[in-house]
N, C-alpha and C. Protein backbone atom coordinates (compact mmCIF):
# COMPACT_ATOMS: atom_id res chain seq x y z
N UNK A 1 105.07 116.80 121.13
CA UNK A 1 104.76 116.41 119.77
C UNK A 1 104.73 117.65 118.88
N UNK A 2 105.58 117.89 117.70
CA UNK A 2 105.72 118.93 116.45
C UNK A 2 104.17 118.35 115.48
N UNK A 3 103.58 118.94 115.24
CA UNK A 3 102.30 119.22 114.19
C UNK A 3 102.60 120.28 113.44
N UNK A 4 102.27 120.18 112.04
CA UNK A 4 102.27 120.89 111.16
C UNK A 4 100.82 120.88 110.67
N UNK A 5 100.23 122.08 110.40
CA UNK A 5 98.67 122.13 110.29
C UNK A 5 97.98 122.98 109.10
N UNK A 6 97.80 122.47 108.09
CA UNK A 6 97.03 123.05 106.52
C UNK A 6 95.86 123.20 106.29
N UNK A 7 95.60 124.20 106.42
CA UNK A 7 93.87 124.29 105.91
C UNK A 7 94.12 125.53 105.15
N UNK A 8 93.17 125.43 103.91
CA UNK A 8 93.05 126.73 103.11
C UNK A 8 92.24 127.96 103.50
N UNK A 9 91.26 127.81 104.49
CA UNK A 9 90.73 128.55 105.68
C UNK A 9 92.09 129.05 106.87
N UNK A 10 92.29 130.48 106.66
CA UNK A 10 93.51 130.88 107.55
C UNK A 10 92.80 130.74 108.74
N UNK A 11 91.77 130.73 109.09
CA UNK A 11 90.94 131.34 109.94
C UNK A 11 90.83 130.33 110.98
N UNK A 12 90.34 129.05 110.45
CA UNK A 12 90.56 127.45 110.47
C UNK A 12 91.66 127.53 111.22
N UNK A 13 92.57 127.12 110.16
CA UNK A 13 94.33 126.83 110.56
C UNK A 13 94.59 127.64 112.00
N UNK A 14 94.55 128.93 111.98
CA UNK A 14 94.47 129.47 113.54
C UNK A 14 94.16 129.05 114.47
N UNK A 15 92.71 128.88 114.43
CA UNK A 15 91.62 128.07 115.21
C UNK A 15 92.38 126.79 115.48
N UNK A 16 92.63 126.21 114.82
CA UNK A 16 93.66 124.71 115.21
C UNK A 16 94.25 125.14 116.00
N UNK A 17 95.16 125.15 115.77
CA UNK A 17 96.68 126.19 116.46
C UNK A 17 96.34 126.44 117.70
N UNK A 18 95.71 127.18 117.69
CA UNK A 18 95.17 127.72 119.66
C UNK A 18 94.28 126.20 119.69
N UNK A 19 93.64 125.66 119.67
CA UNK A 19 93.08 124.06 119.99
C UNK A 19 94.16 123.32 120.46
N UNK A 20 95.16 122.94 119.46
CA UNK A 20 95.94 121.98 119.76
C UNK A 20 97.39 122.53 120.73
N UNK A 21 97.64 123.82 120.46
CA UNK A 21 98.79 124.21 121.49
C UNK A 21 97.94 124.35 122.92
N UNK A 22 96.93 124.30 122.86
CA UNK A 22 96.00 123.95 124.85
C UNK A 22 96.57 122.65 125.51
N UNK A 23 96.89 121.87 124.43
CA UNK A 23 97.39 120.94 125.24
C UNK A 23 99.05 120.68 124.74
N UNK A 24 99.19 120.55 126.86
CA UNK A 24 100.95 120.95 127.01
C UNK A 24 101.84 120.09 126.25
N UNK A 25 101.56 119.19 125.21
CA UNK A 25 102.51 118.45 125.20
C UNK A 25 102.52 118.36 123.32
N UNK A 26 101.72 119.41 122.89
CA UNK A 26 101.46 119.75 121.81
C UNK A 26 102.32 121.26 121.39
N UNK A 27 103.43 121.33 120.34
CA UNK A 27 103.35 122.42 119.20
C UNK A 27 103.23 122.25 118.23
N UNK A 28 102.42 123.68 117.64
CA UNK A 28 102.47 123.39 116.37
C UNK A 28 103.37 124.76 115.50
N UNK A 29 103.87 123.97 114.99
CA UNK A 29 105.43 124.29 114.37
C UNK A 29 105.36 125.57 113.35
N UNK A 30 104.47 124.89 112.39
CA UNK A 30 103.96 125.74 111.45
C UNK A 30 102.71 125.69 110.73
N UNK A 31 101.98 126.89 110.50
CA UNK A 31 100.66 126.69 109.32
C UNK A 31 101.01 126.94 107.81
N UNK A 32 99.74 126.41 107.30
CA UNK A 32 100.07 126.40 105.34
C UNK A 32 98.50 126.68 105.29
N UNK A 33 98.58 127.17 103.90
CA UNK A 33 96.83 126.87 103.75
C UNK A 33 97.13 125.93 102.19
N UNK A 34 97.52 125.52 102.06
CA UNK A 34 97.64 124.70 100.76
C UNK A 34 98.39 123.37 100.39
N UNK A 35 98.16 123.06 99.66
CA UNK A 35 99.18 121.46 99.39
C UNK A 35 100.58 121.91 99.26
N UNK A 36 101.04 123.15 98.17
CA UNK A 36 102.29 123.24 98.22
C UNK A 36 103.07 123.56 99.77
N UNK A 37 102.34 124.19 100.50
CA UNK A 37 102.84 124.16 101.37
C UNK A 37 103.09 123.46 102.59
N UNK A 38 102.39 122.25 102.18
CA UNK A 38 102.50 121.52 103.40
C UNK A 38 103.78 120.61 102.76
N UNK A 39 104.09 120.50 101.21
CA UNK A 39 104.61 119.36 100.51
C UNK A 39 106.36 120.39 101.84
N UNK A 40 106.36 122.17 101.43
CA UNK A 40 107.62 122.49 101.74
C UNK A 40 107.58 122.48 103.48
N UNK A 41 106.82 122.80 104.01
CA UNK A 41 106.55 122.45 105.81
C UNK A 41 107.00 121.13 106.20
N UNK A 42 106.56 120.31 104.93
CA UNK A 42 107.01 118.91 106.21
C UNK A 42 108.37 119.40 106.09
N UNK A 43 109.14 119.19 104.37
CA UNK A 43 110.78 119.21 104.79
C UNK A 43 111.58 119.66 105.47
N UNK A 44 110.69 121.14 105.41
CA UNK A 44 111.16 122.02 106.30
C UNK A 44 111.36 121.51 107.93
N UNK A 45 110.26 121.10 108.63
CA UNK A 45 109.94 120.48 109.83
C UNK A 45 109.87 119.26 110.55
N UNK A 46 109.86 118.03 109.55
CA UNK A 46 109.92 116.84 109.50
C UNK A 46 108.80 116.93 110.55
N UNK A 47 107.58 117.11 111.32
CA UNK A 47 106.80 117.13 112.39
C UNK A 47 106.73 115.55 112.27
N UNK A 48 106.42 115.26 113.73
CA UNK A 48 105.53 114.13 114.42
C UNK A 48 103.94 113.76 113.41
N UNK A 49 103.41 114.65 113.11
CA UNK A 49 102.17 114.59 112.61
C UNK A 49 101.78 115.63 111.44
N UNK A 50 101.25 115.72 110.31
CA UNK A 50 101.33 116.53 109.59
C UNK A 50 99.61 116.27 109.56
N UNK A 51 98.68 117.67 109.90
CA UNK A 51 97.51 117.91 110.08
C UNK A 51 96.59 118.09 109.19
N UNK A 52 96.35 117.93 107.46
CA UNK A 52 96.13 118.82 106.68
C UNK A 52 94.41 118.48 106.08
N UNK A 53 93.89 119.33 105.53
CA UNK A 53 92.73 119.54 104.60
C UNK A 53 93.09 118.78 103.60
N UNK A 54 92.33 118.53 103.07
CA UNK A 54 92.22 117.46 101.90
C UNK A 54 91.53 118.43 100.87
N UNK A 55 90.56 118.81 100.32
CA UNK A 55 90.22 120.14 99.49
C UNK A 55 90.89 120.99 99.03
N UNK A 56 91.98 121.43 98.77
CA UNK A 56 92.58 122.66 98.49
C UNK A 56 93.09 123.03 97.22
N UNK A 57 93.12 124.20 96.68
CA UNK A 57 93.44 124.27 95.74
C UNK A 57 94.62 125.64 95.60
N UNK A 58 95.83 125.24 94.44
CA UNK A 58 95.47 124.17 93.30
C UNK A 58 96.29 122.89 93.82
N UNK A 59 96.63 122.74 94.56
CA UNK A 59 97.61 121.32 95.26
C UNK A 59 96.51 121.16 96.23
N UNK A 60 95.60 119.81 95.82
CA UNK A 60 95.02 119.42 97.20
C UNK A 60 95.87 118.89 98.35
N UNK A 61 95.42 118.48 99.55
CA UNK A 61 95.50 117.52 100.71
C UNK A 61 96.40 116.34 99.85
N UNK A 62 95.07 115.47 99.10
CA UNK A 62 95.65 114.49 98.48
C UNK A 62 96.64 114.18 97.44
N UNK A 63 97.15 115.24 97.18
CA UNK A 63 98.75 115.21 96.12
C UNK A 63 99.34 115.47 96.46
N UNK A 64 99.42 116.38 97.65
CA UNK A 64 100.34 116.92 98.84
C UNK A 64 100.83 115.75 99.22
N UNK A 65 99.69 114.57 99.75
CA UNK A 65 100.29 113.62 100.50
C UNK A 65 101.10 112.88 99.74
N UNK A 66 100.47 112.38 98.21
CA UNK A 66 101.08 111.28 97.30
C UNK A 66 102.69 112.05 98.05
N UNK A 67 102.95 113.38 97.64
CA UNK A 67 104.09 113.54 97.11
C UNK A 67 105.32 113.23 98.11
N UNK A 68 104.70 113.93 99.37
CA UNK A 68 105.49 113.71 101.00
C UNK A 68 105.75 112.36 101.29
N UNK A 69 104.58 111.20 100.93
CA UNK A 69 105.03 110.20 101.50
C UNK A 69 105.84 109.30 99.74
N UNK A 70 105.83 109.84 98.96
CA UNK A 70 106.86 109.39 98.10
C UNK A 70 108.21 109.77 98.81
N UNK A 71 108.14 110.72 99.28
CA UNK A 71 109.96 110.99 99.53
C UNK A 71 110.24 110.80 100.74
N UNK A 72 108.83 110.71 102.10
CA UNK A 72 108.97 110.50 103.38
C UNK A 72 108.01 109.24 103.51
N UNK A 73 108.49 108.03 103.17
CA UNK A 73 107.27 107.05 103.05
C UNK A 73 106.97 106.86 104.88
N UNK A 74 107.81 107.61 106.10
CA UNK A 74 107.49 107.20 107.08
C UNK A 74 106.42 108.15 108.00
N UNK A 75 106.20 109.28 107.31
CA UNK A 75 105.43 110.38 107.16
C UNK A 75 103.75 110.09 107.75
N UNK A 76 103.46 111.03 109.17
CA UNK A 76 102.18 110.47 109.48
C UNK A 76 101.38 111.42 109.06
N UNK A 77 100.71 111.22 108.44
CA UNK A 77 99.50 112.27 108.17
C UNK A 77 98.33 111.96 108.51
N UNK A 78 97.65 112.93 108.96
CA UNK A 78 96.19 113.09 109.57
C UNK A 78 95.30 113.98 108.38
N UNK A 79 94.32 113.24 107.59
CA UNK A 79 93.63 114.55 107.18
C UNK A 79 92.60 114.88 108.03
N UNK A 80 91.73 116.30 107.72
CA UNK A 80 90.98 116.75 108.77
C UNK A 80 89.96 117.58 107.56
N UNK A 81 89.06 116.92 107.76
CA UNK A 81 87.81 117.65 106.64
C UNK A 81 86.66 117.46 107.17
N UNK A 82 85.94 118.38 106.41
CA UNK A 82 84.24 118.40 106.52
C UNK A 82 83.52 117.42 105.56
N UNK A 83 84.63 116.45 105.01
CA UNK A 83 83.70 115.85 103.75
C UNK A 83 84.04 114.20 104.09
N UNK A 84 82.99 113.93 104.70
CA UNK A 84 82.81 112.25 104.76
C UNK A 84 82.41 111.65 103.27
N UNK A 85 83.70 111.71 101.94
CA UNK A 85 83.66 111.43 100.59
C UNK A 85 84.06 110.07 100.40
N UNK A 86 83.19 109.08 100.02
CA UNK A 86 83.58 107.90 99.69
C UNK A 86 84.97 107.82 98.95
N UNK A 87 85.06 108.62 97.89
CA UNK A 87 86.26 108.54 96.81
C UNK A 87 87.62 108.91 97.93
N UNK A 88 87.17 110.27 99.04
CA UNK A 88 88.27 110.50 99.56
C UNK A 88 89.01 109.51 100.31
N UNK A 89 87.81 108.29 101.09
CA UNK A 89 88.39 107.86 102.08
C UNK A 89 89.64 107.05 101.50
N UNK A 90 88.80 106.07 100.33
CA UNK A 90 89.53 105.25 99.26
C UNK A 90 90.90 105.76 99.63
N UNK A 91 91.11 106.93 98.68
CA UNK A 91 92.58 107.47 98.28
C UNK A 91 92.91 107.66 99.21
N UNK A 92 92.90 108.60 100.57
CA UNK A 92 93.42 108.56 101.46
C UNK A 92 94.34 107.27 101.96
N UNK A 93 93.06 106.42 102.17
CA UNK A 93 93.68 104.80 102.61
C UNK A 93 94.66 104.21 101.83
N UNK A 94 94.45 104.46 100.82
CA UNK A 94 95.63 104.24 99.85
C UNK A 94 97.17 104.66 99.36
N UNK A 95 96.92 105.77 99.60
CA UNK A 95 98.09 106.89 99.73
C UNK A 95 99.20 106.02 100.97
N UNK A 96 98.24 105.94 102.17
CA UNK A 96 98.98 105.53 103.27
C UNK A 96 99.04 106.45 104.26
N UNK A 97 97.33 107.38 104.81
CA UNK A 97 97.52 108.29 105.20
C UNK A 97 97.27 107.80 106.49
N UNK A 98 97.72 108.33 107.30
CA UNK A 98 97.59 107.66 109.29
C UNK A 98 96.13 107.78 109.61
N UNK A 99 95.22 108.78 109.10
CA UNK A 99 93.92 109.15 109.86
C UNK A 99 93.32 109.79 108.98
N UNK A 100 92.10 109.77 109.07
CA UNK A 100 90.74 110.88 108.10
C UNK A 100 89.21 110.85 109.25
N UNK A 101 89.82 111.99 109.82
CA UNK A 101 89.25 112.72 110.86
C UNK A 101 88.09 114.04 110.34
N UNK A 102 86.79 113.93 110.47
CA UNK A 102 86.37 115.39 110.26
C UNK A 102 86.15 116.29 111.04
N UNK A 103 86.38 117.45 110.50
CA UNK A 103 86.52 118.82 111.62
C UNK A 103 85.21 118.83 112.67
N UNK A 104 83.83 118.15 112.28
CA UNK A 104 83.01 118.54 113.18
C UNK A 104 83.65 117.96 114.85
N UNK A 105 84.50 117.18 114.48
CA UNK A 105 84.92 116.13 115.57
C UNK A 105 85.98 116.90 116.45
N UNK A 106 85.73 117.46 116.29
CA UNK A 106 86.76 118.95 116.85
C UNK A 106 87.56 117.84 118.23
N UNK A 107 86.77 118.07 119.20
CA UNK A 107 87.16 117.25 120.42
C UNK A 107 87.96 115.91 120.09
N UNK A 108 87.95 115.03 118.96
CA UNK A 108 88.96 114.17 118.98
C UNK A 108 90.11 114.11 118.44
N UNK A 109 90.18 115.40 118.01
CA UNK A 109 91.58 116.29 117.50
C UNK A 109 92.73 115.49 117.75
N UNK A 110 92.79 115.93 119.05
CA UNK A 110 93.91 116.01 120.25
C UNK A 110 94.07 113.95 120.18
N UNK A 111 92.95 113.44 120.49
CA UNK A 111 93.30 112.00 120.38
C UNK A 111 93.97 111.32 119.55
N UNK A 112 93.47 112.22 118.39
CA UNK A 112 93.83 111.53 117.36
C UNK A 112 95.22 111.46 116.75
N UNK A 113 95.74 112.70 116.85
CA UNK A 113 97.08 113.25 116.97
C UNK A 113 98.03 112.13 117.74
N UNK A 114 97.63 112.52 118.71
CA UNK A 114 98.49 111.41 119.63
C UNK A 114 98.51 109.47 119.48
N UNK A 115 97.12 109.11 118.79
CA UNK A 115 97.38 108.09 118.45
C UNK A 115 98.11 107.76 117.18
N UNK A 116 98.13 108.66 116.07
CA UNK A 116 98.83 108.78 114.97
C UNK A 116 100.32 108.55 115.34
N UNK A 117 100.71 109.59 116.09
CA UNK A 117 102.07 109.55 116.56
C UNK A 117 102.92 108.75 117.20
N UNK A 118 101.60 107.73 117.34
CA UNK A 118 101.91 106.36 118.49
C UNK A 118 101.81 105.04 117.81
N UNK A 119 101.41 105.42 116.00
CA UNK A 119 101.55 104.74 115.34
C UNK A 119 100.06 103.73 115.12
N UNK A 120 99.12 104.43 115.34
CA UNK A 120 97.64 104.04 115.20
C UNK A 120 97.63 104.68 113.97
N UNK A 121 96.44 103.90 113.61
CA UNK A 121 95.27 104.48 112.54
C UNK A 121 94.02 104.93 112.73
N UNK A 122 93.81 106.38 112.61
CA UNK A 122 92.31 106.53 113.34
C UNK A 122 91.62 106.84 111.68
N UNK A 123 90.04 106.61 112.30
CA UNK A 123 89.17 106.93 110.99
C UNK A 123 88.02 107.43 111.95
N UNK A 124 87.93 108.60 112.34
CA UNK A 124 86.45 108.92 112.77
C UNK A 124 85.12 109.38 112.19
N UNK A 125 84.79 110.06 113.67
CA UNK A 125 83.46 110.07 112.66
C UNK A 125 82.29 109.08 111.57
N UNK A 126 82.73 107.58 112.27
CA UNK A 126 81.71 106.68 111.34
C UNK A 126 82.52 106.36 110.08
N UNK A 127 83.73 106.72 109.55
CA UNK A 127 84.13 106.45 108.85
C UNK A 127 84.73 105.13 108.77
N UNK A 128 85.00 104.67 110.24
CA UNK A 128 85.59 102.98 110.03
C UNK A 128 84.91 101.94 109.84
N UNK A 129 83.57 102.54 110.29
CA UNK A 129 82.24 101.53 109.59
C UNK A 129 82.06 101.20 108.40
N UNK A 130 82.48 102.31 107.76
CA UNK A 130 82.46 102.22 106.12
C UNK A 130 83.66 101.79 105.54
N UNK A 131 84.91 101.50 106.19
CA UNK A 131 85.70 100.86 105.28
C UNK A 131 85.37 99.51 104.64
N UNK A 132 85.15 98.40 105.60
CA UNK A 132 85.23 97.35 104.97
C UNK A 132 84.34 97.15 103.63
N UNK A 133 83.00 97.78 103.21
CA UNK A 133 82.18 97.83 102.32
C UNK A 133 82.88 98.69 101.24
N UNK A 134 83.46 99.72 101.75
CA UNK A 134 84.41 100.59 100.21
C UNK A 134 84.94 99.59 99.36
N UNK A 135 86.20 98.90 100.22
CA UNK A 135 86.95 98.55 99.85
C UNK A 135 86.66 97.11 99.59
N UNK A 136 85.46 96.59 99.53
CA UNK A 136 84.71 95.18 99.02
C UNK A 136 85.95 94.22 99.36
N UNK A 137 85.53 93.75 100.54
CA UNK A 137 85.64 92.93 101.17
C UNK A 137 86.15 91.52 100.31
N UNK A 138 87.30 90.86 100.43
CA UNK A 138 87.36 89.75 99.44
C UNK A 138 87.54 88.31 100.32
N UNK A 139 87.19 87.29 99.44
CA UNK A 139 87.68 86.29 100.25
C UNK A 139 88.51 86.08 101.02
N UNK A 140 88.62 84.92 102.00
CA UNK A 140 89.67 84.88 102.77
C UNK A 140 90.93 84.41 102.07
N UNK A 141 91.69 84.92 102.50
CA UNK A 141 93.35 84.72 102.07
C UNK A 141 93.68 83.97 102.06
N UNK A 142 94.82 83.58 101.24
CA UNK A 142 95.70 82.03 101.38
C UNK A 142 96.99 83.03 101.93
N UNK A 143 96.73 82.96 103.39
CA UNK A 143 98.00 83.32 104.19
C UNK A 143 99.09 82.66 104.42
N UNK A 144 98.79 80.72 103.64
CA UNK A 144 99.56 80.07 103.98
C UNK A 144 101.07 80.61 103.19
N UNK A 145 100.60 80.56 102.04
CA UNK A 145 101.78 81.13 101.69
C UNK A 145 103.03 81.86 101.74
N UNK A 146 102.41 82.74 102.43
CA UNK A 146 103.49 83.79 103.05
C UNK A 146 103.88 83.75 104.44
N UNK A 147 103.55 82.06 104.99
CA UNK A 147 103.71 81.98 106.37
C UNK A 147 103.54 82.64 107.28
N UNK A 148 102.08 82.83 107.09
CA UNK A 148 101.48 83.50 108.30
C UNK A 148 100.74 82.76 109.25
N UNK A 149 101.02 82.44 110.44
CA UNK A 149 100.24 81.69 111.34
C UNK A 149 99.31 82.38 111.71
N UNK A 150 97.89 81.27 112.45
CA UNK A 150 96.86 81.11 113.25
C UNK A 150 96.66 82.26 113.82
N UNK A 151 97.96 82.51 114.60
CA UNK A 151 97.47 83.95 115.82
C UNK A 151 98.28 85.15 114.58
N UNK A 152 99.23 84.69 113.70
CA UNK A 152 99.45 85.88 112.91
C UNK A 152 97.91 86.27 112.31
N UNK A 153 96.95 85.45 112.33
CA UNK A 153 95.59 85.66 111.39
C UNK A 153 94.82 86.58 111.97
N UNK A 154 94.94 86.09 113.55
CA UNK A 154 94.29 86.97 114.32
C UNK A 154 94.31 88.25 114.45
N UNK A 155 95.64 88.52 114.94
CA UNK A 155 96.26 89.66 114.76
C UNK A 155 95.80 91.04 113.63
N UNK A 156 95.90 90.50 112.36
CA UNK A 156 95.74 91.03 111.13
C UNK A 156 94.06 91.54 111.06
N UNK A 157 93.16 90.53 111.65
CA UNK A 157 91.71 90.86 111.48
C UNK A 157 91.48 91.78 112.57
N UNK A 158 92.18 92.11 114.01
CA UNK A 158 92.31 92.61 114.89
C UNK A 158 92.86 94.44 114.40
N UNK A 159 93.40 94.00 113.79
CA UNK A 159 94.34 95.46 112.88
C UNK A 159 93.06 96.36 111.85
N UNK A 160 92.99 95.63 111.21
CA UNK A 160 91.81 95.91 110.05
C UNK A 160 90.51 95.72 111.08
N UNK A 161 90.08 95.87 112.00
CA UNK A 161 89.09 96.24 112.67
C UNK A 161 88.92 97.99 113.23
N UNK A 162 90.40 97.46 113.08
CA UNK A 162 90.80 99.30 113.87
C UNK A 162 91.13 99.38 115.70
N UNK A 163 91.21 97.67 116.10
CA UNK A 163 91.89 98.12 117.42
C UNK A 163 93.92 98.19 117.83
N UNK A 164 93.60 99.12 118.69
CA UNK A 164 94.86 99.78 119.03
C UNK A 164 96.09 98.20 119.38
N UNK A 165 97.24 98.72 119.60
CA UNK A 165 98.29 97.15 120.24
C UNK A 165 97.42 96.90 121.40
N UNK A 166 97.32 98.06 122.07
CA UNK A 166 96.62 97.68 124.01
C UNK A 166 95.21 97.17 123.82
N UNK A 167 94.45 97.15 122.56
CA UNK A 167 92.96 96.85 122.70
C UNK A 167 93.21 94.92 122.17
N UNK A 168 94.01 94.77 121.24
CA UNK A 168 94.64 93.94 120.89
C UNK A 168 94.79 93.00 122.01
N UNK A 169 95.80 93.40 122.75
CA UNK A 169 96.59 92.65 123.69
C UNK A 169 95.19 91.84 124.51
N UNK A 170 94.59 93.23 124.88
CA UNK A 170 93.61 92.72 126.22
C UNK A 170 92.49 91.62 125.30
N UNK A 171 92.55 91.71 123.92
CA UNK A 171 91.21 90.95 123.13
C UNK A 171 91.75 89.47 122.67
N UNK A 172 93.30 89.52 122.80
CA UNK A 172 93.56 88.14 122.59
C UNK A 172 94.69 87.58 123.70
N UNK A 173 94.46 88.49 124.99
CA UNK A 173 95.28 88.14 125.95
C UNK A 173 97.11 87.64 125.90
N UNK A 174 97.31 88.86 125.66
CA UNK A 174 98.54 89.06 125.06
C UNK A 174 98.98 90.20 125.47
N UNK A 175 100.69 90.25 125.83
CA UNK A 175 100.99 91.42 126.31
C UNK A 175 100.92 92.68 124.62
N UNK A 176 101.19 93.74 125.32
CA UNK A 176 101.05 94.66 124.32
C UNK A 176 102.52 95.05 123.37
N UNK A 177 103.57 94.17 124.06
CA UNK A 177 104.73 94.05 123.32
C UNK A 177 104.62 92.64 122.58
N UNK A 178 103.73 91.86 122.58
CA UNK A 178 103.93 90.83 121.99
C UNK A 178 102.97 90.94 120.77
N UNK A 179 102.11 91.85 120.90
CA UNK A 179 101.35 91.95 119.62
C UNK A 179 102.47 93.10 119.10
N UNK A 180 102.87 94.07 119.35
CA UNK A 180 103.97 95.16 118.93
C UNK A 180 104.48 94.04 117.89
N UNK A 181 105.33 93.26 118.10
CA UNK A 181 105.83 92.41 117.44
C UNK A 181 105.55 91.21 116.87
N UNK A 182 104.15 90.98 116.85
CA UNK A 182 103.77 89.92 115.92
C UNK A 182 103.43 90.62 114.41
N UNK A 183 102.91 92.44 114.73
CA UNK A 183 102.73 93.21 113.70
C UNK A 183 103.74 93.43 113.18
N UNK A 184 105.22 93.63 113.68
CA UNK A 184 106.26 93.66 112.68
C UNK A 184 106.61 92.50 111.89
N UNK A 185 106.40 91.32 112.81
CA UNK A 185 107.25 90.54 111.96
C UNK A 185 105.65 89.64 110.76
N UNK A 186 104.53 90.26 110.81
CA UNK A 186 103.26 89.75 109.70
C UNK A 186 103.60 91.07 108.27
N UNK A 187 103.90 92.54 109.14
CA UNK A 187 104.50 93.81 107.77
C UNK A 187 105.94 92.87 107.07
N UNK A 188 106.59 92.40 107.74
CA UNK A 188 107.80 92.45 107.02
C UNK A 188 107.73 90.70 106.35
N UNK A 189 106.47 90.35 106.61
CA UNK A 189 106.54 88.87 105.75
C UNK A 189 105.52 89.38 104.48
N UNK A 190 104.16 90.15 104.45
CA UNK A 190 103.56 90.77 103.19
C UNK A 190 104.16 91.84 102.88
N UNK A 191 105.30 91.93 103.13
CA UNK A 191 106.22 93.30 102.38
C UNK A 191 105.03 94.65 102.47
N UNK A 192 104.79 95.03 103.73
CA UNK A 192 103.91 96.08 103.92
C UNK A 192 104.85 96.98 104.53
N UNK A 193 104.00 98.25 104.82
CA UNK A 193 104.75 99.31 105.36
C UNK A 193 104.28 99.80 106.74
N UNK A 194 102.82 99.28 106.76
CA UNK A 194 102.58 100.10 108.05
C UNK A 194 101.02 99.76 108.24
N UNK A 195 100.61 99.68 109.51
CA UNK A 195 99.40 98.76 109.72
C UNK A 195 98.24 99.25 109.20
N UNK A 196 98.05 100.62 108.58
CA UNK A 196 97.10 101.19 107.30
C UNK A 196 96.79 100.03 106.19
N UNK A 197 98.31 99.85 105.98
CA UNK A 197 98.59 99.14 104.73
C UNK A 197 97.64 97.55 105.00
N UNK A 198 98.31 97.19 106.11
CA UNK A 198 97.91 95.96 106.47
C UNK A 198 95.81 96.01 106.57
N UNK A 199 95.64 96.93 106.96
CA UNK A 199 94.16 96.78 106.77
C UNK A 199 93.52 96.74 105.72
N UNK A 200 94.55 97.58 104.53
CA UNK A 200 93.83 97.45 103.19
C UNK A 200 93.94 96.31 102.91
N UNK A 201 95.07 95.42 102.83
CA UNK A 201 95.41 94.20 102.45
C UNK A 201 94.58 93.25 102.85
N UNK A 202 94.34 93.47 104.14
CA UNK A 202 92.99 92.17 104.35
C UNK A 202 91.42 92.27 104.10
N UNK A 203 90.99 94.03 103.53
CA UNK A 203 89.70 94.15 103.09
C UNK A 203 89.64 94.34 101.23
N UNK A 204 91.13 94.45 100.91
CA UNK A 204 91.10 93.60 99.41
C UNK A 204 91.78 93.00 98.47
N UNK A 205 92.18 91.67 99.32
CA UNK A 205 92.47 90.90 99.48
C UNK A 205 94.03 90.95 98.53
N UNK A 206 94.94 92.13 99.07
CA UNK A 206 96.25 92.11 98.67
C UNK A 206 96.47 93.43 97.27
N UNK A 207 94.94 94.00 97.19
CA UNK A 207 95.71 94.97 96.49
C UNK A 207 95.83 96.30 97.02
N UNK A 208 97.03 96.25 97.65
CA UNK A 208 97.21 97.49 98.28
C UNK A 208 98.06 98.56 97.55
């Protein structure tokens, strides 16, 4: 797996670097300490995972990302901060960012990375507790509309909980290719992009 890793702390960014190249199946490609540079690193690198701080100045984390996933809407990003910020998580989630991980969490680094890359959404650190209340929770959906079935329903509340395809599978007894593909074909009936998306969509209630 290629990682690209931003923190405005060089010191930090290093510190990553030797963390995440410990494990063999990890490089990391290149460091930035800033938004502009992560906006020219990804192009430069296209990485598996793009690692970055959210704080930075004068290009934060979060304009960095608007901008990457405007031109790379398939673009995984992980942010990695010390600031469990209500406003941040919001935008983050919104942007369409893969993960918002904080640094104290050092040790789930490496997990997290790899579930990003595997096409998860992580939120640690207590942060997934707090989505559904951010993002005020709305009535239930008229899914009929967009022809979404029964177990497509399931599925979707299963997603926006925050479990993985394999936690999925085993919770509604289902292989893990068959939920793989009940999630493509529920993204490509709400014209979504990616199962981030899909969680915002069901905690408010379609404005994603």
């Amino acid at each position: 797996m290629q990682v690209v890793v931003i923190d405005d702390d060089q010191l930090v960014a290093v510190s990553l670097k030797t963390i995440l190249e410990a494990a063999p199946h990890i490089t990391v490609a290149a460091l930035g300490t800033g938004g502009r540079d992560a906006i020219l690193l990804y192009r430069a690198h296209r990485p598996d995972v793009l690692l970055m701080d959210i704080r930075m100045e004068p290009v934060s984390g979060l304009e960095a990302a608007e901008e990457i996933l405007a031109e790379y809407p398939e673009a995984n990003i992980l942010f990695l901060t010390t600031f469990s910020d209500d406003e941040y998580i919001i935008k983050a989630l919104r942007l369409g960012a893969k993960g918002y991980i904080l640094k104290q969490d050092f040790e789930g680094i490496v997990p997290a990375l790899d579930a990003v890359a595997g096409g998860q959404a992580v939120f640690g650190g207590g942060i997934a507790g707090k989505i559904p209340s951010l993002l005020h929770q709305s009535p239930p959906h008229d899914y009929g509309r967009y022809g979404i079935s029964k177990k497509e329903r399931e599925i979707i509340e299963e997603v926006a909980k925050g479990f993985c395809n394999k936690e999925i599978a085993a919770r509604l007894f289902l292989s893990e290719g068959t939920v793989r593909n009940y999630i493509s074909v529920i993204l490509e009936k709400l014209g979504l992009r990616d199962r981030t998306q899909l969680a915002i969509y069901y905690f408010t209630g379609g404005n994603v």
